[in-house]
C-alpha atoms as a PDB file:
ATOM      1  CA  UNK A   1     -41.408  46.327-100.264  1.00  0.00           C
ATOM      2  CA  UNK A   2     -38.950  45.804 -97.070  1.00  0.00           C
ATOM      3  CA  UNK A   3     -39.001  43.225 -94.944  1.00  0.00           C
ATOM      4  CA  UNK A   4     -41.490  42.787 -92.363  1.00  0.00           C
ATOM      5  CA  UNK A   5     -41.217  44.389 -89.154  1.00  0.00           C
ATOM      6  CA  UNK A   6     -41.484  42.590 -86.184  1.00  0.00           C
ATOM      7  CA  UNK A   7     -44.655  43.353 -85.110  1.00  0.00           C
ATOM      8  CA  UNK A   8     -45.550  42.382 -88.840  1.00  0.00           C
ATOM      9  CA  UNK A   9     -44.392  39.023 -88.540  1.00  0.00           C
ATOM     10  CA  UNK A  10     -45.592  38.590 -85.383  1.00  0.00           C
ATOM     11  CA  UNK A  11     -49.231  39.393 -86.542  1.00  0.00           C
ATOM     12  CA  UNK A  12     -48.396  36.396 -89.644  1.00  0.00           C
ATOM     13  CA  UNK A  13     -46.834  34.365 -87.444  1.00  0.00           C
ATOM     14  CA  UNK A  14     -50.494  34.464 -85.712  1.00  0.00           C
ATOM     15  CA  UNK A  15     -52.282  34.028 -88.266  1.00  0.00           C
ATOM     16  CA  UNK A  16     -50.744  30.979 -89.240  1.00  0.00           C
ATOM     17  CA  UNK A  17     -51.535  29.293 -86.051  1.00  0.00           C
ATOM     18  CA  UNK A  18     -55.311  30.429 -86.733  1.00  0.00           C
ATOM     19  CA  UNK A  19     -55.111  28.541 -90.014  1.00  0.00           C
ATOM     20  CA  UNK A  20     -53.638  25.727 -88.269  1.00  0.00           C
ATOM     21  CA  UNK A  21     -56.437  25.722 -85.451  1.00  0.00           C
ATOM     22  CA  UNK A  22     -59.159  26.273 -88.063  1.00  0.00           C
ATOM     23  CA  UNK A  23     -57.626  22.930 -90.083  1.00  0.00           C
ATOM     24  CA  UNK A  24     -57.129  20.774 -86.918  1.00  0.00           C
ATOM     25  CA  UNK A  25     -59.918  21.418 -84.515  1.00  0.00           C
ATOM     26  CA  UNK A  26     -62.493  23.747 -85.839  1.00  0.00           C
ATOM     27  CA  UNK A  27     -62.953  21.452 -88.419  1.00  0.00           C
ATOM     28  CA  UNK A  28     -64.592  19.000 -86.805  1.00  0.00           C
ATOM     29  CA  UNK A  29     -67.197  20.854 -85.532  1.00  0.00           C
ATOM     30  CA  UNK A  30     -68.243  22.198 -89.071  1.00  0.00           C
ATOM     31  CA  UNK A  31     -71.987  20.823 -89.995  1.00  0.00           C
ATOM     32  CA  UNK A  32     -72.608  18.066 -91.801  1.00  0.00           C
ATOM     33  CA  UNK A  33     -74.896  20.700 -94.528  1.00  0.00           C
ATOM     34  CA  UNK A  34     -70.910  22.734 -94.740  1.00  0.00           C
ATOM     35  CA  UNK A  35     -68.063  20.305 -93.595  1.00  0.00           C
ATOM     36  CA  UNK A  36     -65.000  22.139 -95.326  1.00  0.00           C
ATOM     37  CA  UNK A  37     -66.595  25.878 -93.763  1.00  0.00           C
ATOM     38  CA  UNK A  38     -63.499  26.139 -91.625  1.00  0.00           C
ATOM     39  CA  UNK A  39     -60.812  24.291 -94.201  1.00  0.00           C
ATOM     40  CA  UNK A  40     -61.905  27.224 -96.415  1.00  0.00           C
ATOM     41  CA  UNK A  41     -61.715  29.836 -93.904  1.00  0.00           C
ATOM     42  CA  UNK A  42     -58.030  28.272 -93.785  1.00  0.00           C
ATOM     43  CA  UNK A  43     -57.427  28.797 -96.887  1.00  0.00           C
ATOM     44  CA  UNK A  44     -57.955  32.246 -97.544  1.00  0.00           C
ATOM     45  CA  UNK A  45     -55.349  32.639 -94.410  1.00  0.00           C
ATOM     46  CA  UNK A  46     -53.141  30.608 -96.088  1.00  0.00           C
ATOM     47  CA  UNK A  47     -53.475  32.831 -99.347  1.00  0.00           C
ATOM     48  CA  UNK A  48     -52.902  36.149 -97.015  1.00  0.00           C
ATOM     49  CA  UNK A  49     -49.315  34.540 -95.786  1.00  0.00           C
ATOM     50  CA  UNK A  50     -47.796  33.907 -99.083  1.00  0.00           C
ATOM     51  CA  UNK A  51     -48.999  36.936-100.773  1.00  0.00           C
ATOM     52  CA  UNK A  52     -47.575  38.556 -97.349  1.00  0.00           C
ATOM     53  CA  UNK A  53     -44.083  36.890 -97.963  1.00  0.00           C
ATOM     54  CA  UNK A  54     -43.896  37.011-101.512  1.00  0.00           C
ATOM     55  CA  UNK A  55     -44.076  40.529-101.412  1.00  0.00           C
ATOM     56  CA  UNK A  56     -40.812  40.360 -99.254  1.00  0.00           C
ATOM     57  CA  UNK A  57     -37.999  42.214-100.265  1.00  0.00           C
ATOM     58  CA  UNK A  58     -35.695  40.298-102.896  1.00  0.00           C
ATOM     59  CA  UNK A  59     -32.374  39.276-100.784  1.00  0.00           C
ATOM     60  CA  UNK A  60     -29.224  40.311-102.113  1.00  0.00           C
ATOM     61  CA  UNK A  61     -28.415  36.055-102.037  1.00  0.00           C
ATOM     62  CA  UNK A  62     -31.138  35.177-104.415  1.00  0.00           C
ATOM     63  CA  UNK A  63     -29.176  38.011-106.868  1.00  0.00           C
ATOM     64  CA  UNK A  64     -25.832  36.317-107.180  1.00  0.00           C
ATOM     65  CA  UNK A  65     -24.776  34.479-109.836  1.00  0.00           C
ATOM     66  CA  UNK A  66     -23.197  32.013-107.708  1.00  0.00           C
ATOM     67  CA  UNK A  67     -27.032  31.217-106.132  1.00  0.00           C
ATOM     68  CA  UNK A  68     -28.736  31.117-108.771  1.00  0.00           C
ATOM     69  CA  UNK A  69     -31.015  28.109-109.357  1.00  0.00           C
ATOM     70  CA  UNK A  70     -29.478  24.924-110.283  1.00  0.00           C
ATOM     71  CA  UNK A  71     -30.134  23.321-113.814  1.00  0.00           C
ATOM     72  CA  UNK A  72     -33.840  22.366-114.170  1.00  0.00           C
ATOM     73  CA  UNK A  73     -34.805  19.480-113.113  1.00  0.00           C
ATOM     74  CA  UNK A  74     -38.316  17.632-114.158  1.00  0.00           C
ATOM     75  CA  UNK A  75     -40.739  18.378-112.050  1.00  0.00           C
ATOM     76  CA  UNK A  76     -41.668  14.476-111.911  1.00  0.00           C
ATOM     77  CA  UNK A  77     -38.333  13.970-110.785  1.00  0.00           C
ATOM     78  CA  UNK A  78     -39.553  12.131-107.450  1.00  0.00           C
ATOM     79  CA  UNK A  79     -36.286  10.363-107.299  1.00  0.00           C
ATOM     80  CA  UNK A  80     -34.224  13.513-106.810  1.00  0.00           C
ATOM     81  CA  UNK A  81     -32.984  13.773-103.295  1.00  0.00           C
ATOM     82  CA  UNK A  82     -32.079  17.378-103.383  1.00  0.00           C
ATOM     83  CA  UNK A  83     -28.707  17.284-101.291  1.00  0.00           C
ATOM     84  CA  UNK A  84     -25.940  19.170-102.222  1.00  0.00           C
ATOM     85  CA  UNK A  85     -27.397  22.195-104.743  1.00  0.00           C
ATOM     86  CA  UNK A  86     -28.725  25.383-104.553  1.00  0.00           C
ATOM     87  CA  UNK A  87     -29.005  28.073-101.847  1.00  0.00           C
ATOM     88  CA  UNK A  88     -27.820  26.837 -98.329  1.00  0.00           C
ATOM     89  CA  UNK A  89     -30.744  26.027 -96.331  1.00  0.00           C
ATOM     90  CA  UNK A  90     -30.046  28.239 -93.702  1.00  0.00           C
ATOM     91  CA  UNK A  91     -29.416  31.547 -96.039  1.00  0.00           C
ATOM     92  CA  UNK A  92     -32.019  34.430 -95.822  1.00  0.00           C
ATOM     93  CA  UNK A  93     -32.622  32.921 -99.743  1.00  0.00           C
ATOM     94  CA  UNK A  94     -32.997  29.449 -98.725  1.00  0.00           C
ATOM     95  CA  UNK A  95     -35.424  29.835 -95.387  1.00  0.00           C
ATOM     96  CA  UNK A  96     -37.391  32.098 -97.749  1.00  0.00           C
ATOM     97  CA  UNK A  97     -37.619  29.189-100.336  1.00  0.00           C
ATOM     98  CA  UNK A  98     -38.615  27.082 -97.750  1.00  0.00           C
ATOM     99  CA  UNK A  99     -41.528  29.236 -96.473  1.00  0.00           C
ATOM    100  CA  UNK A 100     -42.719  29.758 -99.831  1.00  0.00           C
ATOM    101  CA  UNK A 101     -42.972  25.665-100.439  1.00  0.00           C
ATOM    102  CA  UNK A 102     -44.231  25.289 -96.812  1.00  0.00           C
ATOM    103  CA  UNK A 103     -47.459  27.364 -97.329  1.00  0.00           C
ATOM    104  CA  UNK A 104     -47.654  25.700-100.830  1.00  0.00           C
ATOM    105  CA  UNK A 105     -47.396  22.230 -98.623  1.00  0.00           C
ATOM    106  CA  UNK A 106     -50.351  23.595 -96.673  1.00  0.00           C
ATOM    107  CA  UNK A 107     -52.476  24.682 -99.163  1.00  0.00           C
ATOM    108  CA  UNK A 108     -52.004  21.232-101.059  1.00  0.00           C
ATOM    109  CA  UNK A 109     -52.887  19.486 -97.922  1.00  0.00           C
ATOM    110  CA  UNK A 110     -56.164  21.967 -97.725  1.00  0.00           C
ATOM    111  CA  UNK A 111     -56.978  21.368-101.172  1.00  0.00           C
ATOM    112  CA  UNK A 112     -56.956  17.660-101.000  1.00  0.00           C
ATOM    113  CA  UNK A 113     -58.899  17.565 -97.497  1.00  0.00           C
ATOM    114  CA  UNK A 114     -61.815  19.249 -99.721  1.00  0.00           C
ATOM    115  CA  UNK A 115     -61.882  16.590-101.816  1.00  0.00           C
ATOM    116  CA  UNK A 116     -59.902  19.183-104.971  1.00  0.00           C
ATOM    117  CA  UNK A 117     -57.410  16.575-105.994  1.00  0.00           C
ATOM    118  CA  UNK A 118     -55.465  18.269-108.952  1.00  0.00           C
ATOM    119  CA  UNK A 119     -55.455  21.720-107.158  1.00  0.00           C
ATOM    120  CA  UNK A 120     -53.998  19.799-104.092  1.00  0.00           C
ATOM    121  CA  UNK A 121     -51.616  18.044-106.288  1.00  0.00           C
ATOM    122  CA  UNK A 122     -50.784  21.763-107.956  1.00  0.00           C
ATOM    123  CA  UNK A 123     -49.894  23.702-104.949  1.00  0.00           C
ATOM    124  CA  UNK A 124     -47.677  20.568-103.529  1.00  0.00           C
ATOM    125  CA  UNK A 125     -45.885  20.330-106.757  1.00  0.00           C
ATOM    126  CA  UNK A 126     -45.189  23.745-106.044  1.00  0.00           C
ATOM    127  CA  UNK A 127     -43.551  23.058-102.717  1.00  0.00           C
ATOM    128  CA  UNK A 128     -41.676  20.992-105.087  1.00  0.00           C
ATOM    129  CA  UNK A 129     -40.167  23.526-107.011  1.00  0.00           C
ATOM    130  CA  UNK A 130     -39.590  25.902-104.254  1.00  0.00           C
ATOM    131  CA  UNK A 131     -37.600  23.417-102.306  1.00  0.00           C
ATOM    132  CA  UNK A 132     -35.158  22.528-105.771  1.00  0.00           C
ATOM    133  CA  UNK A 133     -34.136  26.095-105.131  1.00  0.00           C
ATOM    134  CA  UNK A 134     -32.481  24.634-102.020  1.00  0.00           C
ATOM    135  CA  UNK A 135     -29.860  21.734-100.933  1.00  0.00           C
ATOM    136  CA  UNK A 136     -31.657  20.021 -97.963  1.00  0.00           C
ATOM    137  CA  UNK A 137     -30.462  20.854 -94.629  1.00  0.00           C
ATOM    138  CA  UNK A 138     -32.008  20.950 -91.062  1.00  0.00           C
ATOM    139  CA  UNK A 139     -34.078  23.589 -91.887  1.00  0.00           C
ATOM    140  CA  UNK A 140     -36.053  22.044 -94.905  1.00  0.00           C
ATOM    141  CA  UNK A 141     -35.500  18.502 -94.595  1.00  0.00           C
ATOM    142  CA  UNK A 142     -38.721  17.835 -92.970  1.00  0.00           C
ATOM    143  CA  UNK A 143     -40.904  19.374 -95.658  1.00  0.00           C
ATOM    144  CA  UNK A 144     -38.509  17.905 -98.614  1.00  0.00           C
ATOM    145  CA  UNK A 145     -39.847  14.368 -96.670  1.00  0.00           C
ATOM    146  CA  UNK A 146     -43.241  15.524 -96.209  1.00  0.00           C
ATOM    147  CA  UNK A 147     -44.125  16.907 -99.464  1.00  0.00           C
ATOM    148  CA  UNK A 148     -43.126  13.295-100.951  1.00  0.00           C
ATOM    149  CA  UNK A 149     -45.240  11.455 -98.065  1.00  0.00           C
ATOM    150  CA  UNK A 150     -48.365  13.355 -99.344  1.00  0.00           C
ATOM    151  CA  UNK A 151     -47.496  13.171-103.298  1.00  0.00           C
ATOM    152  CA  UNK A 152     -47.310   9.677-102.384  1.00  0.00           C
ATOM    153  CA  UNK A 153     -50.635   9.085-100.718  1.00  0.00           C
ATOM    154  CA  UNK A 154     -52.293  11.289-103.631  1.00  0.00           C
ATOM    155  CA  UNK A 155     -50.743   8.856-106.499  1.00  0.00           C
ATOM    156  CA  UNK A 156     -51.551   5.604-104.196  1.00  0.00           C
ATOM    157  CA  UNK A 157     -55.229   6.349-104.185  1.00  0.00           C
ATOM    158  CA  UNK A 158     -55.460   7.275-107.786  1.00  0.00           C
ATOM    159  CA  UNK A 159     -53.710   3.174-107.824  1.00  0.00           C
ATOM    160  CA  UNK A 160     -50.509   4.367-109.319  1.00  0.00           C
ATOM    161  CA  UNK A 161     -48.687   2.299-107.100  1.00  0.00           C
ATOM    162  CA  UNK A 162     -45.221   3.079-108.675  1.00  0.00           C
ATOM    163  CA  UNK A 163     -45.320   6.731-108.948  1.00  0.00           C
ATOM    164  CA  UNK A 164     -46.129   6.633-105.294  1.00  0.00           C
ATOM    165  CA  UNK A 165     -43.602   4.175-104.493  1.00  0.00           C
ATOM    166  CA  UNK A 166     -40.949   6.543-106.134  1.00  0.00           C
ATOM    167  CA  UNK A 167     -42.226   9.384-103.679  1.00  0.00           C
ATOM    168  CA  UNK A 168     -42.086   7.484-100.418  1.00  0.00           C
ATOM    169  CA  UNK A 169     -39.259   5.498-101.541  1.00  0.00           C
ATOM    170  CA  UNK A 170     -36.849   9.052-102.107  1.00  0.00           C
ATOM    171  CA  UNK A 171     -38.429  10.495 -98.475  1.00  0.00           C
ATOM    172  CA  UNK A 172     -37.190   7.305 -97.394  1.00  0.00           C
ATOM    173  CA  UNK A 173     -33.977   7.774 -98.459  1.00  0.00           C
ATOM    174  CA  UNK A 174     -33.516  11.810 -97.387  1.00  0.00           C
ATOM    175  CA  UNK A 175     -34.173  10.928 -94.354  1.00  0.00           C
ATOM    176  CA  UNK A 176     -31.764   7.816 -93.763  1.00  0.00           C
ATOM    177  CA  UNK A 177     -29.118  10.568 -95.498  1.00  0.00           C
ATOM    178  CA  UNK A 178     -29.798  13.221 -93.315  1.00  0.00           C
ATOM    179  CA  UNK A 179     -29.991  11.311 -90.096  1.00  0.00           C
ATOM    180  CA  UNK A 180     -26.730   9.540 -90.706  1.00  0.00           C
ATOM    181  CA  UNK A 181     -24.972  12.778 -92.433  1.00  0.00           C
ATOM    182  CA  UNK A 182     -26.305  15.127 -89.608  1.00  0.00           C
ATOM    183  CA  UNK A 183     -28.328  13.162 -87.212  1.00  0.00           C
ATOM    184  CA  UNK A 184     -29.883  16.270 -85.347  1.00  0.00           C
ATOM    185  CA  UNK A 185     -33.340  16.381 -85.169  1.00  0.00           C
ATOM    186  CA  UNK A 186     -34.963  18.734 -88.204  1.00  0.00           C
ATOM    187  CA  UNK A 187     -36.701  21.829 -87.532  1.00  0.00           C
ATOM    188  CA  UNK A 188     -40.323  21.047 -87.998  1.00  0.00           C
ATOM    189  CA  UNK A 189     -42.452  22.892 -90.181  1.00  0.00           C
ATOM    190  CA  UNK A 190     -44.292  25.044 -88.302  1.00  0.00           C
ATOM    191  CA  UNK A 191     -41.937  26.318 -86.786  1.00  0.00           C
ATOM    192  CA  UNK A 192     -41.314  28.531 -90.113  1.00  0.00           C
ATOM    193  CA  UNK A 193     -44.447  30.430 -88.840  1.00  0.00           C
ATOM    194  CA  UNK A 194     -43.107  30.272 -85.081  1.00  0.00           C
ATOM    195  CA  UNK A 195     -41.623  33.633 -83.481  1.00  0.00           C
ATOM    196  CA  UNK A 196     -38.425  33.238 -81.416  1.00  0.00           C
ATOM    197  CA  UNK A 197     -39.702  32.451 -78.404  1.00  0.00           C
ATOM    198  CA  UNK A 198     -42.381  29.703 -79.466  1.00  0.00           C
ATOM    199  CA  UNK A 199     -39.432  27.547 -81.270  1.00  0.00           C
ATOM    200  CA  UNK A 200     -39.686  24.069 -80.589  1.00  0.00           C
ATOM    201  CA  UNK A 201     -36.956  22.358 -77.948  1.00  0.00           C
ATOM    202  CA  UNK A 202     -34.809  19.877 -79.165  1.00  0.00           C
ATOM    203  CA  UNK A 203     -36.384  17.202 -77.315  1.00  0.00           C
ATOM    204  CA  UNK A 204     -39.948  18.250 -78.782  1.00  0.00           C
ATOM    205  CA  UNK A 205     -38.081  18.082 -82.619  1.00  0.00           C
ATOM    206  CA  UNK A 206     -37.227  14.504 -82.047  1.00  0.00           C
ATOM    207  CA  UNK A 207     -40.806  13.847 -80.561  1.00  0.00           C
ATOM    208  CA  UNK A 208     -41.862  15.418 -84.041  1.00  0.00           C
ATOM    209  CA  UNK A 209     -40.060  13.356 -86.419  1.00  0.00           C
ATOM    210  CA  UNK A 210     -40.903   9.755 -84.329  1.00  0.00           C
ATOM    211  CA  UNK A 211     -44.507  10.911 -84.442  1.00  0.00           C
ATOM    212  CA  UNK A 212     -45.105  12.385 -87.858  1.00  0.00           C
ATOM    213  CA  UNK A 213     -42.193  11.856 -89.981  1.00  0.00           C
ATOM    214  CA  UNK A 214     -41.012   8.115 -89.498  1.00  0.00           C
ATOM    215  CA  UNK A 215     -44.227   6.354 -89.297  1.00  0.00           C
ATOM    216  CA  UNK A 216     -46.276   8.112 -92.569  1.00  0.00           C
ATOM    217  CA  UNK A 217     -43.150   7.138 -94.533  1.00  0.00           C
ATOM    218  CA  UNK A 218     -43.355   3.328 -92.869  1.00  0.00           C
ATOM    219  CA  UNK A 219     -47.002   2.958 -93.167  1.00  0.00           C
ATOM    220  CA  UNK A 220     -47.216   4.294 -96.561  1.00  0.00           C
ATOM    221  CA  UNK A 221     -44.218   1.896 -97.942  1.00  0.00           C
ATOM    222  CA  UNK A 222     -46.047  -1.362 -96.475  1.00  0.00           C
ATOM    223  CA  UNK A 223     -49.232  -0.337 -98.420  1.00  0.00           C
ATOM    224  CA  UNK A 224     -47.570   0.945-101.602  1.00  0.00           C
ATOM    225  CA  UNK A 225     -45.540  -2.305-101.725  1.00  0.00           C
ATOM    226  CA  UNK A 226     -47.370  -5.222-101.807  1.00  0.00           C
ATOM    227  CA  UNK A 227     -49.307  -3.958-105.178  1.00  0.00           C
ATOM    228  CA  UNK A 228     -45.877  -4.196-106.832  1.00  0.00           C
ATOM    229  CA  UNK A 229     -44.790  -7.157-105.923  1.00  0.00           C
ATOM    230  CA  UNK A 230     -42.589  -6.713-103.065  1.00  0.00           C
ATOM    231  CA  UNK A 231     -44.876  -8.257 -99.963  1.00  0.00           C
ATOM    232  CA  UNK A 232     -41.117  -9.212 -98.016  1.00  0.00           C
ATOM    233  CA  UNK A 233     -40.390  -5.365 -97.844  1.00  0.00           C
ATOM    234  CA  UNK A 234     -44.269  -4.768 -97.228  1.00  0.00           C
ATOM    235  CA  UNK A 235     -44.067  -6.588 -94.261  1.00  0.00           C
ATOM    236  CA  UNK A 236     -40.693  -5.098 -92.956  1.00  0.00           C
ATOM    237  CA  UNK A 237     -42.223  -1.664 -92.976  1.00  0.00           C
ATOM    238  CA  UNK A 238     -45.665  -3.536 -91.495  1.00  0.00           C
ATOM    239  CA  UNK A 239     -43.437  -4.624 -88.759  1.00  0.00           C
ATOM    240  CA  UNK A 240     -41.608  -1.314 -88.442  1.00  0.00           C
ATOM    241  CA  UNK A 241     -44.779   0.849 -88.037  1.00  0.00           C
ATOM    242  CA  UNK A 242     -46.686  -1.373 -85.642  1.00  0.00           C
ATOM    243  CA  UNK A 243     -42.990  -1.206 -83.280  1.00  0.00           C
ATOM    244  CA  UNK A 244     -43.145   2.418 -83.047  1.00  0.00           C
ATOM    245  CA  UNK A 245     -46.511   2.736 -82.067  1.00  0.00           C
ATOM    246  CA  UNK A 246     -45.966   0.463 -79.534  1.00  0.00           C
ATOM    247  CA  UNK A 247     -42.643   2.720 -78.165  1.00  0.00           C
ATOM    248  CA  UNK A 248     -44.896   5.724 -78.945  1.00  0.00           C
ATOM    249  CA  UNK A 249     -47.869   4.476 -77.342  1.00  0.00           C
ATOM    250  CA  UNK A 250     -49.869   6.078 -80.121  1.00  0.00           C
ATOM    251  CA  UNK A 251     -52.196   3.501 -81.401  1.00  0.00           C
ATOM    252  CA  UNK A 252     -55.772   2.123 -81.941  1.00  0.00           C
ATOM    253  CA  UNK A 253     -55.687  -1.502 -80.233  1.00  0.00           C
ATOM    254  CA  UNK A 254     -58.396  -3.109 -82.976  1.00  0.00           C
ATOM    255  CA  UNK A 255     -56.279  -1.500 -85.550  1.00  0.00           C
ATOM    256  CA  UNK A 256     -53.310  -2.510 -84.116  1.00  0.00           C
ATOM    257  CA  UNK A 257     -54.342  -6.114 -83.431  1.00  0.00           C
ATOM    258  CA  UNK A 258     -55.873  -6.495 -86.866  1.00  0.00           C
ATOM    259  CA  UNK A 259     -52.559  -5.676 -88.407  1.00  0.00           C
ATOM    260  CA  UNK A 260     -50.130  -7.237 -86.165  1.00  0.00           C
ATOM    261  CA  UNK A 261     -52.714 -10.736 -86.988  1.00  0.00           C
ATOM    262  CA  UNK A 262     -52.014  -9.727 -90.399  1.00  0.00           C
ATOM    263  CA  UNK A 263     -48.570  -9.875 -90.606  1.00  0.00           C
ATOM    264  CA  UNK A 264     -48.733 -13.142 -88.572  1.00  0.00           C
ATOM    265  CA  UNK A 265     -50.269 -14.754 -91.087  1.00  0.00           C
ATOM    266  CA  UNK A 266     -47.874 -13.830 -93.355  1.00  0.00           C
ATOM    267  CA  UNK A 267     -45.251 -14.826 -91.707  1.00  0.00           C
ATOM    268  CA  UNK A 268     -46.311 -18.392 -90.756  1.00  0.00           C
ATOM    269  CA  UNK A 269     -47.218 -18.631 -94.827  1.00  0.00           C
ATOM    270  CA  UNK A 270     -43.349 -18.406 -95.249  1.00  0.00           C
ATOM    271  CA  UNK A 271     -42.283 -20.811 -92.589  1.00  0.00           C
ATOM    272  CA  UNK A 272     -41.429 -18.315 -89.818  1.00  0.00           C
ATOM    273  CA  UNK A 273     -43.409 -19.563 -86.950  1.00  0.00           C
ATOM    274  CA  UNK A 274     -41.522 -17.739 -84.310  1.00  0.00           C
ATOM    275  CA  UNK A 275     -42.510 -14.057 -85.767  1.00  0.00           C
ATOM    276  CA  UNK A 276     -45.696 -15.395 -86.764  1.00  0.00           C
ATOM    277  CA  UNK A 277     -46.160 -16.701 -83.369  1.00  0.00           C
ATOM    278  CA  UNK A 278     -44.742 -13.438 -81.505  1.00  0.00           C
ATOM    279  CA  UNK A 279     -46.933 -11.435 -83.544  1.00  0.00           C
ATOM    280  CA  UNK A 280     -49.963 -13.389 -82.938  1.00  0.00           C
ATOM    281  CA  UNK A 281     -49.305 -13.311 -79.242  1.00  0.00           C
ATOM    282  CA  UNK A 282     -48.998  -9.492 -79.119  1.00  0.00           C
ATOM    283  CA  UNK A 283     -52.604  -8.817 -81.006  1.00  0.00           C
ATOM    284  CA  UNK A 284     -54.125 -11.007 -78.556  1.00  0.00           C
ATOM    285  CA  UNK A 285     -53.099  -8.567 -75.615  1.00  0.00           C
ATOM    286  CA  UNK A 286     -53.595  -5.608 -77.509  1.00  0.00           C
ATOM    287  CA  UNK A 287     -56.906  -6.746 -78.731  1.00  0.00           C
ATOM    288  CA  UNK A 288     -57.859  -7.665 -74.648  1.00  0.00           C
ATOM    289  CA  UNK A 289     -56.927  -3.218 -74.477  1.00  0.00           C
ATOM    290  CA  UNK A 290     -60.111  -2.487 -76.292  1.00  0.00           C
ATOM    291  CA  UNK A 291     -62.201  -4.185 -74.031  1.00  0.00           C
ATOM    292  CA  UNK A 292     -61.061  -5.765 -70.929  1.00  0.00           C
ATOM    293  CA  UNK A 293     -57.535  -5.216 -70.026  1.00  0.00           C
ATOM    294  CA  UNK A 294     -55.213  -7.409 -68.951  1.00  0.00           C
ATOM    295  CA  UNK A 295     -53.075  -6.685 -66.596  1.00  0.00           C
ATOM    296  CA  UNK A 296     -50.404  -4.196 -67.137  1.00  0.00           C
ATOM    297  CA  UNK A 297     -47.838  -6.556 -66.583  1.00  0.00           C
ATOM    298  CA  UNK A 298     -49.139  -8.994 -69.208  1.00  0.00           C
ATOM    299  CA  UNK A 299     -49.646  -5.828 -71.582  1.00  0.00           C
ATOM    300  CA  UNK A 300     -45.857  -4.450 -70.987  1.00  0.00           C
ATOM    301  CA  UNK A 301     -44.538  -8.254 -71.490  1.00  0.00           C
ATOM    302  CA  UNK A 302     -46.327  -8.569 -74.758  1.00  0.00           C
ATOM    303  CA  UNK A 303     -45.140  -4.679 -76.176  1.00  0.00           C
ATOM    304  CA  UNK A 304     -41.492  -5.812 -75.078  1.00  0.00           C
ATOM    305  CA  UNK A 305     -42.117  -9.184 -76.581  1.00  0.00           C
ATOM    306  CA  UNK A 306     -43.256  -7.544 -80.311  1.00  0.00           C
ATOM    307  CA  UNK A 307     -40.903  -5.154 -79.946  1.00  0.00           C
ATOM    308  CA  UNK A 308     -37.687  -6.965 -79.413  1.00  0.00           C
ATOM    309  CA  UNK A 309     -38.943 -10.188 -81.126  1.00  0.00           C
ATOM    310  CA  UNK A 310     -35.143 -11.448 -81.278  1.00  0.00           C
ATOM    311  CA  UNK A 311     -34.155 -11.541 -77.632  1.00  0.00           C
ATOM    312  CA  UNK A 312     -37.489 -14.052 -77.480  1.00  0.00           C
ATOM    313  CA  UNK A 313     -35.714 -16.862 -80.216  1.00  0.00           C
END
């Protein structure tokens, strides 16, 4: 079969955003007697795309020796970082790669929503495989990191801490490489499923990877670590997480507060009464944001105070 036409991909492009709507919002207004009515409905959209782009015409890339797909790896490997093998990211062969693994990222996500663990787990070690097709590159880095965030979760609630450590600990480290080797913001996932016009800016790709990419990998890495015996480098990641929801603005102050208390203690166990202090200080104010807030002045002082705990020593 050729290639889509335009309207064709328009019309998938479509109903990928449905999928996405039905996931996001929908979803939360599904009954209590059917809660996963409109995941499922998701799903089968989800199906219709890759079926739609497997059935895509085979690129003359994908049938030259020189592309072909690097030695096999095992599929466990959750230490490989990917750069530096297979088809460029940004060749027809490569994007197509990285659509195939990015509806297998989505259906994973689906299928662990509904409570299907190992079918979850399936479909994002799929995404896996797709993406070893590919060296990482602004066009796939995003899902090479997110695919690892969520393989991470998975193994951290089934309390293999080190499996999931291994995940979050390679995402981690594409996305130090990448930053420092390219340092452009990623194209973000959806945007796969985007038509020309509906791309995302470049100041909206670098709101997407301080929103969704830095902080899962953070948060994650503080949980993941203390079960393993590495509480110093829980706490750094602790720390890390609660600063950019402060510069973000994105956070839940009893959450927040509870956490940020947390890490004081931990800090004034090991003798560093400043952070401890600073960290103490900052819950106090955030805590006053669920109930009766301070004044803004006091609130801004105490942000700049947790987030630039050094100038304050």
């Amino acid at each position: 079969m050729a290639s889509l036409s335009s309207a064709e991909w328009r019309a998938l492009c479509d109903k990928f955003t449905t999928a996405q709507n039905l996931s996001e919002v929908e979803s939360r207004k599904d009954p209590a007697n059917d809660p996963f009515r409109s995941k499922y409905k998701a799903r089968e959209l989800l199906r219709e795309i890759y079926c739609a782009l497997k059935s895509f015409e085979t690129t003359e890339g994908e049938n030259e020796s020189g592309d072909q797909r690097p030695t096999e790896q095992p599929v466990d490997g959750e230490r490989e970082d990917g750069f530096g093998r297979g088809f460029n990211g940004d060749s027809p062969a490569g994007l197509r790669a990285a659509k195939l693994g990015a509806v297998e990222y989505y259906l994973g996500v689906n299928h662990i929503e509904t409570e299907e663990l190992s079918a979850g787990q399936e479909h994002l070690m799929n995404c896996m495989k797709q993406l070893e097709k590919c060296s990482v590159s602004s066009e796939n880095v995003s899902l090479y990191i997110h695919v690892r965030n969520q393989l991470g979760i998975l193994w951290a609630g089934r309390d293999e801490t080190e499996k999931a450590q291994g995940f979050l600990e390679t995402a981690e480290s594409i996305y130090q490489r990448y930053m420092k080797e390219e340092g452009s913001p990623p194209m973000d996932m959806t945007e796969y499923f985007t038509t020309e016009e509906n791309q995302l800016t470049h100041q909206e790709r670098t709101k997407s990877v301080i929103i969704h990419i830095c902080p899962g990998i953070l948060s994650m890495l503080s949980l993941v670590c203390c079960p393993v015996g590495e509480i110093e480098r829980a706490a750094t990641y602790c720390h890390s997480t609660l600063q950019r929801q402060l510069l973000l603005n994105q956070y839940n102050p009893l959450e927040w507060a509870l956490n940020a208390a947390t890490l004081s203690q931990y800090y004034i166990t090991k003798g560093r009464y400043m952070e401890g202090r600073h960290c103490l200080s900052a819950a106090t104010v955030i805590a006053g944001l669920a109930g009766e807030v301070p004044s803004e002045a006091a609130a801004q002082e105490s942000k700049y105070l947790f987030i630039y705990p050094h100038l304050h020593m």
